[in-house]
Structure formats: structure tokens, C-alpha cells
N, C-alpha and C. Protein backbone atom coordinates (compact mmCIF):
# COMPACT_ATOMS: atom_id res chain seq x y z
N UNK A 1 -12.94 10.15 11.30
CA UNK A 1 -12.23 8.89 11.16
C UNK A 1 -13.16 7.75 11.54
N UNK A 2 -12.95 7.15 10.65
CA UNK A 2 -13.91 5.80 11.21
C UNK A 2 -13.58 4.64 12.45
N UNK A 3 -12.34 4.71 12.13
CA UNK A 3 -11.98 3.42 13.88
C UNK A 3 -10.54 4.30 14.11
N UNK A 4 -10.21 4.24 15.37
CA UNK A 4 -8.77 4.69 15.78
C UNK A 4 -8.70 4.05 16.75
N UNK A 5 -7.12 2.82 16.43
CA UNK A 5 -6.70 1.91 17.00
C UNK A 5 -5.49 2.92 17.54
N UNK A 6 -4.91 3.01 18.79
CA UNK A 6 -3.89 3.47 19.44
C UNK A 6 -2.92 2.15 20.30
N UNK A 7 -1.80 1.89 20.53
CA UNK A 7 -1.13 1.28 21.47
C UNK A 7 0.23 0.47 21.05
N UNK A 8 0.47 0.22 21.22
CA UNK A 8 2.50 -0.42 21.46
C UNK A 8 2.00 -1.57 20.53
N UNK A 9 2.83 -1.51 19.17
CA UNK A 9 2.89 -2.32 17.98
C UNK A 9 3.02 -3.73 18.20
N UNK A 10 2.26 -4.72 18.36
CA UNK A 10 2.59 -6.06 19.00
C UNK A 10 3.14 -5.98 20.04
N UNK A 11 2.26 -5.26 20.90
CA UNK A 11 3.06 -5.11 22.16
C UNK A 11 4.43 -5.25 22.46
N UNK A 12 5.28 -5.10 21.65
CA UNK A 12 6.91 -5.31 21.77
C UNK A 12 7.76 -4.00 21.58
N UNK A 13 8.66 -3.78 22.01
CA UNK A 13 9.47 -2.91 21.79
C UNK A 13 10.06 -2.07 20.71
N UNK A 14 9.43 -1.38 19.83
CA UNK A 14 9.96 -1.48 18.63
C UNK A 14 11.49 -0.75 18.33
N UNK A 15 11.93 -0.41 19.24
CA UNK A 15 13.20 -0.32 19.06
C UNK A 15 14.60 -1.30 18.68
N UNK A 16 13.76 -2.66 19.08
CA UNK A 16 14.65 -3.73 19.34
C UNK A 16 14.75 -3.85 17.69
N UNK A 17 14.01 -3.49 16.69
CA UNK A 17 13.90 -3.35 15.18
C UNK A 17 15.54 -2.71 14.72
N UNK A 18 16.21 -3.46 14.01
CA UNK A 18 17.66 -2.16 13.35
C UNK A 18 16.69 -1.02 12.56
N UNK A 19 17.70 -0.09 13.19
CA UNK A 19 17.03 1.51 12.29
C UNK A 19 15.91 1.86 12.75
N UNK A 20 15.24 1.30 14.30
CA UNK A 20 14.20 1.94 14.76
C UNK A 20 14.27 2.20 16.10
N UNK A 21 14.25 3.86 16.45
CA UNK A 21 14.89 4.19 17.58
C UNK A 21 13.57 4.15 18.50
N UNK A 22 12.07 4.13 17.98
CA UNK A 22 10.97 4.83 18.83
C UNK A 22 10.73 3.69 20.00
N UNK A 23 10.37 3.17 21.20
CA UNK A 23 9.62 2.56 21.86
C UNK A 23 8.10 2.15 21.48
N UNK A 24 7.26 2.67 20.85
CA UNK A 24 6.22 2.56 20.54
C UNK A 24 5.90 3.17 19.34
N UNK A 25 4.33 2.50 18.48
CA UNK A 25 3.61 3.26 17.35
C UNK A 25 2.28 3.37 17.77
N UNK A 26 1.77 4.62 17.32
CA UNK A 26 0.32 4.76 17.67
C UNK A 26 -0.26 5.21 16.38
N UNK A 27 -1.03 4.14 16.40
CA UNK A 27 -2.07 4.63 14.85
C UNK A 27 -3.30 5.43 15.11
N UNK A 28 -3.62 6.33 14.04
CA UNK A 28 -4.90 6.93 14.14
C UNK A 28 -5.43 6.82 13.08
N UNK A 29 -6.52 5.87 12.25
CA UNK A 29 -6.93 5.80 10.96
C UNK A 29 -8.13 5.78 11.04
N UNK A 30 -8.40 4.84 9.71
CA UNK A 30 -9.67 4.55 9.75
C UNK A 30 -9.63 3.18 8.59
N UNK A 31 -10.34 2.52 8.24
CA UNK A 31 -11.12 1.30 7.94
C UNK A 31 -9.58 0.49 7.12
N UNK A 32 -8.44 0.85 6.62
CA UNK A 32 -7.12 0.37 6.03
C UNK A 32 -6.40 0.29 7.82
N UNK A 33 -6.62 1.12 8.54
CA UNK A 33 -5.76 0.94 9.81
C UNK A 33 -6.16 -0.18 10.86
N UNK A 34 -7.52 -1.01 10.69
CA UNK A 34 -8.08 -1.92 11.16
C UNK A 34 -8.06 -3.16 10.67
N UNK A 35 -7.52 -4.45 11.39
CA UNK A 35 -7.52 -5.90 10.74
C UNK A 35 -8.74 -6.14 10.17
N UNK A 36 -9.79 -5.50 10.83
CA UNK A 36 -11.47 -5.97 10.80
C UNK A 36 -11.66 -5.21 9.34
N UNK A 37 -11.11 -4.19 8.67
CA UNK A 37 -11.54 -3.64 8.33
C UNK A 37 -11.31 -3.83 6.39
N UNK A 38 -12.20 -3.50 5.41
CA UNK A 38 -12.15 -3.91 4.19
C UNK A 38 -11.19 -2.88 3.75
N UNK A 39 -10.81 -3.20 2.26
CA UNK A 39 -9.43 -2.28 1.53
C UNK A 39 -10.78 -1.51 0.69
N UNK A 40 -10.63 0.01 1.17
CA UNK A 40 -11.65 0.82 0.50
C UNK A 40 -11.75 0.88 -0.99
N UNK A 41 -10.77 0.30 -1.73
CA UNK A 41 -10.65 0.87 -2.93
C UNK A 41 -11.76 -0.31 -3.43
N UNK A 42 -11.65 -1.32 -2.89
CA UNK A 42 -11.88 -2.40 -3.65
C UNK A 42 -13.40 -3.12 -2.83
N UNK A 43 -13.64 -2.88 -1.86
CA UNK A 43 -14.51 -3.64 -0.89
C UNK A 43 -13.96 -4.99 0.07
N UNK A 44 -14.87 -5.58 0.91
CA UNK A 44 -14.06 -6.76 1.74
C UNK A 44 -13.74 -7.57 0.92
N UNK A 45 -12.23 -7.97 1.48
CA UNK A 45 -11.73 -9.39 0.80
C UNK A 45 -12.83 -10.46 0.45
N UNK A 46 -12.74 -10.94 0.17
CA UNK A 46 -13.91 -12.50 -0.13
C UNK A 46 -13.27 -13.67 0.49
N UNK A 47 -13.95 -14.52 1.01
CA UNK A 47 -13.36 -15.48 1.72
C UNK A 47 -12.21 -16.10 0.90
N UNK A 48 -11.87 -16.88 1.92
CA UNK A 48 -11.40 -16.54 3.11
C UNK A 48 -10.70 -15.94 4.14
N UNK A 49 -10.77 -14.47 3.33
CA UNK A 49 -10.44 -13.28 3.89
C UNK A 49 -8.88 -13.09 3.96
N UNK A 50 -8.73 -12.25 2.65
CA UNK A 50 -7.41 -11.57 2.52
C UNK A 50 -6.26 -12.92 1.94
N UNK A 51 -4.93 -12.37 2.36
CA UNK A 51 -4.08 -13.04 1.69
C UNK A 51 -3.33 -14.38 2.63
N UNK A 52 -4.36 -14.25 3.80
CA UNK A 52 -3.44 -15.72 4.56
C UNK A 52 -1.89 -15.28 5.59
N UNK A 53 -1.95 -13.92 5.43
CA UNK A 53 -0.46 -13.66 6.16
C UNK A 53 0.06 -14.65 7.32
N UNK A 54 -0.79 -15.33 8.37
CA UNK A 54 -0.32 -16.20 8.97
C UNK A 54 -0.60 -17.14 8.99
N UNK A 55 -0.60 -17.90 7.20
CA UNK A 55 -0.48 -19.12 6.55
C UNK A 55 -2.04 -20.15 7.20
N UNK A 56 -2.82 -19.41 7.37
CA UNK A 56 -4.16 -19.98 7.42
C UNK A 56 -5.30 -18.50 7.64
N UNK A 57 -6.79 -18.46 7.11
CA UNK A 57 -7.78 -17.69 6.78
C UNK A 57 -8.18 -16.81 8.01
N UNK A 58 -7.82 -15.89 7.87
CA UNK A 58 -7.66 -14.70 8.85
C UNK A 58 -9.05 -14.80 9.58
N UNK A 59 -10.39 -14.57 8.92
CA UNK A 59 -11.70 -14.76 9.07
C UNK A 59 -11.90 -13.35 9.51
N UNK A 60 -11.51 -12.28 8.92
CA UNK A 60 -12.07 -11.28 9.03
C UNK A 60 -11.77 -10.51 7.59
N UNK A 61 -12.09 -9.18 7.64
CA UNK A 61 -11.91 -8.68 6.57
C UNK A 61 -10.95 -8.57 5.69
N UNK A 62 -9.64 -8.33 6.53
CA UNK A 62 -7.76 -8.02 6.68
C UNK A 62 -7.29 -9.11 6.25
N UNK A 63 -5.97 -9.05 6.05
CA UNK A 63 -5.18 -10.41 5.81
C UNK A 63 -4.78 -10.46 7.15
N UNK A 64 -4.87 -9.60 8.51
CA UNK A 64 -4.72 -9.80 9.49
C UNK A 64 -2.95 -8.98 9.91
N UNK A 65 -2.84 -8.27 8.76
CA UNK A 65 -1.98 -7.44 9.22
C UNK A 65 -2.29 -6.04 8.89
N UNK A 66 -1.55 -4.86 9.89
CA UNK A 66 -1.82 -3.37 9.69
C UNK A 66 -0.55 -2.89 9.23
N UNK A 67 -0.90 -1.87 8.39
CA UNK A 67 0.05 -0.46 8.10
C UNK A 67 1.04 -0.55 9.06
N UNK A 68 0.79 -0.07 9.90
CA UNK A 68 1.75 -0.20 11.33
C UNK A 68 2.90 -1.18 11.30
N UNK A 69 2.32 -2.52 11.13
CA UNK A 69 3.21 -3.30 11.32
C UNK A 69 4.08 -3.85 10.55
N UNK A 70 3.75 -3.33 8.68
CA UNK A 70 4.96 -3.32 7.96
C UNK A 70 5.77 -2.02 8.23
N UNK A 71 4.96 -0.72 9.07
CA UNK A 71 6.34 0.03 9.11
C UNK A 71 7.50 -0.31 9.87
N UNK A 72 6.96 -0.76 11.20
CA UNK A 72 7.70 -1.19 12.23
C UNK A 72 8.67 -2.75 11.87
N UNK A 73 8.06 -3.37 10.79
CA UNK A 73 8.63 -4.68 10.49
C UNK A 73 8.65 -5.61 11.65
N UNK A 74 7.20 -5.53 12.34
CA UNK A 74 6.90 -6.30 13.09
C UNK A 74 5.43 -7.15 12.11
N UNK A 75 5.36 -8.16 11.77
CA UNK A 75 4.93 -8.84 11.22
C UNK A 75 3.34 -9.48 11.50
N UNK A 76 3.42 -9.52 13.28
CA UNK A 76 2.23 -9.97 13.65
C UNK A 76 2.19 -9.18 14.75
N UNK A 77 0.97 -8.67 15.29
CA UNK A 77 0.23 -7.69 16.16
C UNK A 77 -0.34 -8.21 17.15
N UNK A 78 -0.13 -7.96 18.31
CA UNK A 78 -1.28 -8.45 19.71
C UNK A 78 -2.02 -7.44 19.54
N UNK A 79 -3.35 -7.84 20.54
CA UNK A 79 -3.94 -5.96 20.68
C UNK A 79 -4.04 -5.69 21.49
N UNK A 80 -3.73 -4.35 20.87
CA UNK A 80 -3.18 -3.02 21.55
C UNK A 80 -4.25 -2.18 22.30
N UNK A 81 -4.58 -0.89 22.14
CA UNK A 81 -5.74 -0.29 22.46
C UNK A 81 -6.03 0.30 20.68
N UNK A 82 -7.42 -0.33 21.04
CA UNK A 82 -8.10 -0.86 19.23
C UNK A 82 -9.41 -0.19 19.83
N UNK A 83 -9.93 0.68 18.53
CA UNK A 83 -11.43 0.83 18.69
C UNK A 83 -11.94 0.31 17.17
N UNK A 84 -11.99 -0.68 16.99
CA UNK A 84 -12.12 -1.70 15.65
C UNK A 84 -13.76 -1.45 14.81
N UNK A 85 -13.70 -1.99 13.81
CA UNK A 85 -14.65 -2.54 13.04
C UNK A 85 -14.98 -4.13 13.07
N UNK A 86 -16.47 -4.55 12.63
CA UNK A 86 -16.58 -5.87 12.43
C UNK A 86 -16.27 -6.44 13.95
N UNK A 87 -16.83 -5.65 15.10
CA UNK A 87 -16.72 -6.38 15.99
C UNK A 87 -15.10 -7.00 16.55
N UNK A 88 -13.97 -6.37 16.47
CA UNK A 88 -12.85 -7.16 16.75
C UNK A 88 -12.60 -6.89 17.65
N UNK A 89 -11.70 -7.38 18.41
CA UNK A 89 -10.87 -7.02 19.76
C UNK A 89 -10.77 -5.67 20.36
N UNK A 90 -11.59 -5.79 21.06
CA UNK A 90 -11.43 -3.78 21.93
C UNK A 90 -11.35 -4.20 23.21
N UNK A 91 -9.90 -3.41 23.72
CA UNK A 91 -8.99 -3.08 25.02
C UNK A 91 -9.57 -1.81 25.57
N UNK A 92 -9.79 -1.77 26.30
CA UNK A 92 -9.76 -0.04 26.96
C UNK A 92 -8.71 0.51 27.68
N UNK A 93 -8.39 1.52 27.26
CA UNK A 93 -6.86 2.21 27.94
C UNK A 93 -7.03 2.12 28.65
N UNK A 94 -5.70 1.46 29.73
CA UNK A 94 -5.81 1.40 31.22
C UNK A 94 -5.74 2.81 32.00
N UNK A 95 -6.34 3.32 32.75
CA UNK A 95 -6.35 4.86 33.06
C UNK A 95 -5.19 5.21 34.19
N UNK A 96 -4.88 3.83 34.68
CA UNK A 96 -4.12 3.87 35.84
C UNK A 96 -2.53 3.95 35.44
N UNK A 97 -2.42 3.36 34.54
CA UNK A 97 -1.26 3.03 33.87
C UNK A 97 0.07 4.36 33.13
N UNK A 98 0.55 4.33 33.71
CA UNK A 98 1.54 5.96 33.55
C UNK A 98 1.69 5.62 32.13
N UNK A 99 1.73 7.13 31.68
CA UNK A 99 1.72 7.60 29.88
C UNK A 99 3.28 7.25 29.57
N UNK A 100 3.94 7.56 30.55
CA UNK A 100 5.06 7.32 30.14
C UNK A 100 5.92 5.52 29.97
N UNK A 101 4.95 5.02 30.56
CA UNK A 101 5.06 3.26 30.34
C UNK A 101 5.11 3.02 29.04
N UNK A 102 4.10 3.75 28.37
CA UNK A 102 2.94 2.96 26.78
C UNK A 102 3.85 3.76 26.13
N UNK A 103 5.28 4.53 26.07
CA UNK A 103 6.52 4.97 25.44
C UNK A 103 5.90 6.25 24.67
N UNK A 104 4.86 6.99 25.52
CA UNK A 104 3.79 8.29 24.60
C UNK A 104 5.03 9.54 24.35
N UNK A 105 5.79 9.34 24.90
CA UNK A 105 6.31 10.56 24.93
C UNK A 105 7.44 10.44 23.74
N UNK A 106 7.89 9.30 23.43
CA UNK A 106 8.91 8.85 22.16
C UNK A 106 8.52 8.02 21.50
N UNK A 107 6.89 8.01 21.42
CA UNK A 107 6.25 6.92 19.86
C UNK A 107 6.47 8.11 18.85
N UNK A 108 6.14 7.08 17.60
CA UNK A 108 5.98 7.58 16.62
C UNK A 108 4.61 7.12 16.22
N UNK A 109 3.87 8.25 15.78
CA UNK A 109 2.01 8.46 15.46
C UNK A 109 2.43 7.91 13.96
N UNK A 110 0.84 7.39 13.53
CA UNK A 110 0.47 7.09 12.11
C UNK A 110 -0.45 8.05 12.07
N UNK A 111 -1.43 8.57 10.79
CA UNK A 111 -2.49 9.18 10.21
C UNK A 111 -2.23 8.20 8.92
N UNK A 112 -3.47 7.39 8.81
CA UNK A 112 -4.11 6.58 7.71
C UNK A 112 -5.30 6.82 7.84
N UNK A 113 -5.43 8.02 6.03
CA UNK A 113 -7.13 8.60 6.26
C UNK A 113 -6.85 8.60 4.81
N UNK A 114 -8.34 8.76 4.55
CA UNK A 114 -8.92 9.34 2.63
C UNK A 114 -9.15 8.13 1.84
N UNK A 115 -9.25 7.23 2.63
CA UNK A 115 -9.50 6.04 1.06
C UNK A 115 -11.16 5.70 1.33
N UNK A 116 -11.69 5.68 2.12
CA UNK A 116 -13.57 5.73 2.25
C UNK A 116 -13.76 6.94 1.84
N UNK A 117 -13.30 8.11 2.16
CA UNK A 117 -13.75 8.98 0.97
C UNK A 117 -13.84 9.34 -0.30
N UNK A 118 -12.55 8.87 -0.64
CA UNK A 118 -12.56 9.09 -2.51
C UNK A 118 -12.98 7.85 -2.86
N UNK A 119 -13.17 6.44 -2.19
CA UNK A 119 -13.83 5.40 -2.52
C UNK A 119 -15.47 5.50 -2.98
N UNK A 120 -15.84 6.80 -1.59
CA UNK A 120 -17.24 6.92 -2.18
C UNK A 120 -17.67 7.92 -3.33
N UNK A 121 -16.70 8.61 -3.42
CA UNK A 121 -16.53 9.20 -4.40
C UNK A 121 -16.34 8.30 -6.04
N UNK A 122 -15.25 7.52 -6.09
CA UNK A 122 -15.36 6.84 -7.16
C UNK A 122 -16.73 6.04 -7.22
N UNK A 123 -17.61 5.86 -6.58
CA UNK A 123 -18.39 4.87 -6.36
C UNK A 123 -19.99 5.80 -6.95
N UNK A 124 -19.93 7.16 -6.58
CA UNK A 124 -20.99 7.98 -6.81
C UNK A 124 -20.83 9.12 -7.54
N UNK A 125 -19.97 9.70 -8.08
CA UNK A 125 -19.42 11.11 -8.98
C UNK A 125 -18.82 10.50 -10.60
N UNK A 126 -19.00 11.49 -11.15
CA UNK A 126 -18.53 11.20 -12.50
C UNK A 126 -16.58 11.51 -12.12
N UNK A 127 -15.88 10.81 -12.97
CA UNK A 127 -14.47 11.24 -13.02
C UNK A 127 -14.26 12.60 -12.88
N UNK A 128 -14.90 13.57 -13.81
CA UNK A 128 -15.26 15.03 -13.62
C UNK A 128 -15.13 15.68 -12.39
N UNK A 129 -16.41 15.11 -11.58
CA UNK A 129 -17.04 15.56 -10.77
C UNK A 129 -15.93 15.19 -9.99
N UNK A 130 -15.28 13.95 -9.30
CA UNK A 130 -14.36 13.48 -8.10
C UNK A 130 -12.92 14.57 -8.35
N UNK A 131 -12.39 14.51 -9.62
CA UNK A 131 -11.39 15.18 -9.73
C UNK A 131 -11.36 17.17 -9.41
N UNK A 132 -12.67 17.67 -9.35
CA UNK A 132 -13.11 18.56 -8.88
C UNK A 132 -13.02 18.60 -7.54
N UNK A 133 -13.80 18.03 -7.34
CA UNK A 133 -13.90 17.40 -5.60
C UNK A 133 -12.69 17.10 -4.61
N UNK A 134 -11.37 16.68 -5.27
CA UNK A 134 -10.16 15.99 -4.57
C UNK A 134 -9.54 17.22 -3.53
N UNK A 135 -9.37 18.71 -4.34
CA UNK A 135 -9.11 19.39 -3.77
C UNK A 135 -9.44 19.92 -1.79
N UNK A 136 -10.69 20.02 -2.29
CA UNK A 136 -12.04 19.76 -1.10
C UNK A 136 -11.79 19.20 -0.14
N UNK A 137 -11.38 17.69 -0.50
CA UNK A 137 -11.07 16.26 0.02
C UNK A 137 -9.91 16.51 0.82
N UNK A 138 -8.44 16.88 0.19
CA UNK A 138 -7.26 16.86 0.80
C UNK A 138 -7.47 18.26 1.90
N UNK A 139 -8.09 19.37 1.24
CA UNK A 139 -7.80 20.28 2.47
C UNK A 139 -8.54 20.27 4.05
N UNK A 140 -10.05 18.97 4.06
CA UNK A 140 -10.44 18.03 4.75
C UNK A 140 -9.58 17.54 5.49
N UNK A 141 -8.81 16.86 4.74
CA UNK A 141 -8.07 16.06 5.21
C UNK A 141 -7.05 16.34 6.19
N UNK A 142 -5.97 17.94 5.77
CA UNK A 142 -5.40 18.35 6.45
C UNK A 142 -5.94 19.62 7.54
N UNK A 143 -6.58 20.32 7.00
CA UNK A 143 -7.73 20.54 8.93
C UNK A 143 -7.62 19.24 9.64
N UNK A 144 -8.27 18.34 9.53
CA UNK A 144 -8.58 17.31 10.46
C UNK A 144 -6.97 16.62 11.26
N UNK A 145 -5.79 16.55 10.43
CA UNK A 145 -4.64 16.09 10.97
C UNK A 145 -3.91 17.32 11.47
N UNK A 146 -4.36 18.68 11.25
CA UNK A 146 -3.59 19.81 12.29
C UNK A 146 -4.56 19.52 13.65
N UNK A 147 -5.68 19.61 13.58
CA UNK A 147 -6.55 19.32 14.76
C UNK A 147 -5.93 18.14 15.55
N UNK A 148 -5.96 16.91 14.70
CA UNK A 148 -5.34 16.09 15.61
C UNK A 148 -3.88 16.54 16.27
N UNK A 149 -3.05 16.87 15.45
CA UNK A 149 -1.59 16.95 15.85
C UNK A 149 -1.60 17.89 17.06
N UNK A 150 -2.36 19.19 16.94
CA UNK A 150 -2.79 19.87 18.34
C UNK A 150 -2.98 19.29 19.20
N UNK A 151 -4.37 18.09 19.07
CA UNK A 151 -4.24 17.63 20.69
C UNK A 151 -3.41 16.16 20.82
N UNK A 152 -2.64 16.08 19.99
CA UNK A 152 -1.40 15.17 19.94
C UNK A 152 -0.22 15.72 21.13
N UNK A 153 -0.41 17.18 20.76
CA UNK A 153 0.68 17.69 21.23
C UNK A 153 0.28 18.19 22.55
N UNK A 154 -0.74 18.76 23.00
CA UNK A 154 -1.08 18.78 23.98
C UNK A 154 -0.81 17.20 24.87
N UNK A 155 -1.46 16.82 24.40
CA UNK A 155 -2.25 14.93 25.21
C UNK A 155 -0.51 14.41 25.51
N UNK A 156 0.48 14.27 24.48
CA UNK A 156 1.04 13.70 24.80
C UNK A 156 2.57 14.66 24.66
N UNK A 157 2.25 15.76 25.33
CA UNK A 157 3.45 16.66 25.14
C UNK A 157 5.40 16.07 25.04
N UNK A 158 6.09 16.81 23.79
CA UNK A 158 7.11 16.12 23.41
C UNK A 158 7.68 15.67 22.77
N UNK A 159 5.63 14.96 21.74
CA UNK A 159 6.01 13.54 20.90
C UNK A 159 6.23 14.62 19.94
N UNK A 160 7.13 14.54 19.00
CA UNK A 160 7.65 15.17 17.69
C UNK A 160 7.53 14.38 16.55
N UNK A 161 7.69 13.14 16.49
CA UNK A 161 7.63 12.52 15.29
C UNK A 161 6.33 11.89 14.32
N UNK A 162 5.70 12.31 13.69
CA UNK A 162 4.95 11.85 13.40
C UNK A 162 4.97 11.33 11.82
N UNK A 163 3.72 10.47 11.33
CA UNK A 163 4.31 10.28 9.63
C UNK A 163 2.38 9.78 9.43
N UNK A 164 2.45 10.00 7.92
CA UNK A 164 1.07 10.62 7.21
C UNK A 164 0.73 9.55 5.98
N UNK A 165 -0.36 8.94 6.26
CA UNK A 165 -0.91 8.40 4.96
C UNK A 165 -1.73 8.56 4.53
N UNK A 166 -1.88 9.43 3.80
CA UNK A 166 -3.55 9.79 2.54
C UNK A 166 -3.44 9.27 1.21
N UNK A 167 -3.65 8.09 1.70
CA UNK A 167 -4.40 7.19 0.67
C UNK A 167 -5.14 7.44 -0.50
């Protein structure tokens, strides 16, 4: 994975959401799960970066919103614990801070993975060749999210809910 941002969705409650029972979201992605980060399919936005979501030029790669936060229908994001691209905002987990505060035991996890890979794929393989290749790609893909979910389940024994984006 290229960046994995973890921590409480705009720092707010996301339960206070109708139809959302969890306390917290924790993302695990890569370069689509980061504000800093470009839309793989296509390369970085071009200035002035992305679509303006909070009605003036984000100045980074993103329109300045994540995956995360249209699931949660929280709109704008503080940060959280981010291990970013492009230099952005990095928190370090507080170590002192009980697991059960940051709502670990009743978040709901993201997995946002596969679009830098079949990106480089479209970018270097014949159609042929990538559509050969995809197979390869997805069963990649899912080794790597049983691995995680293992020490998901270990790390934060309990959490049951999780939800999957392969891009």
C-alpha cells in the first residue's frame, strides 16, 4: 500500500450521521485514500487542484476530500492519524491514549487498493497483456486484505465490520 491514513473521520462522531451506528472509520489505502494524493487513473489534478470542494483551490493534489468521508457523509475531514503523500499532515498515534477512546473496537475499516496498479499497467502492457494480468492483480490484492484483516483482528480484537474498494 502506498500511504495508510487511520483515525476518527473528521474527528467527529460518526454515529451522530442517520443510518450510521459505528463511532469511528479507519482507512487503509493507498494514493485515492489520501487528500495529497493524485486519481490513479488519470494523474494529478492540474491546478488548481481538483474540484474546489471547499469553494476555494485545495493546493494539493485532491479536491481535498476522501473516500471515507463521502461514506460517512461527513463532508470535511480534520486529521486524523494520516501517513500521507506530497508531504501533508502527519499525526502520530498517541500511544498513551486507550484503543478504546479512538472507537477501535466498533469502527468500521476501509481497504482502498488497485488503482496504481492497473494504472501502471494501462500505462505499460498491451490491452492483451493487462487483461491477462488482472487475474494476478486481484488475487494480490486479496492475500494482501486477508493479511490485513488478520492483524485487524488481532490489533483490534471484535472489530467485525469491515467494507472493500478495488478500484
Amino acid at each position: 500500500m502506498d500511504s495508510v491514513g487511520c483515525g476518527p473521520v473528521g474527528g467527529k462522531d460518526v454515529r451522530s450521521r442517520s443510518g450510521c451506528r459505528f463511532p469511528a472509520m479507519y482507512n487503509f489505502g493507498d494514493s485515492n485514500s489520501d487528500t495529497g494524493g493524485g486519481f490513479a487513473a488519470f494523474g494529478p489534478v492540474p491546478t488548481p487542484n481538483g474540484d474546489n470542494f471547499f469553494h476555494k483551490p485545495a493546493g494539493r493534489g485532491g479536491d481535498g476530500r476522501l473516500p471515507v468521508d463521502l461514506i460517512a457523509a461527513i463532508p470535511e475531514s480534520k486529521p486524523g492519524f494520516n501517513w500521507s503523500e506530497f508531504g501533508e499532515c502527519q499525526v502520530s498515534l498517541p500511544e498513551k491514549e486507550p484503543a478504546k477512546a479512538l472507537g477501535i473496537l466498533l469502527a468500521i475499516s476501509t481497504f482502498d487498493i488497485g488503482q496504481n496498479d492497473l494504472s501502471a499497467g494501462f500505462k505499460s502492457m498491451s490491452y492483451e497483456q493487462l487483461r491477462a494480468f488482472i487475474p494476478n492483480i486481484v488475487n494480490q490484492f486479496t492475500a494482501g486484505i486477508q493479511v490485513s484483516f488478520t492483524l485487524l483482528c488481532i490489533a483490534m480484537a471484535g472489530q467485525r465490520e469491515l467494507a472493500f474498494g478495488l478500484d
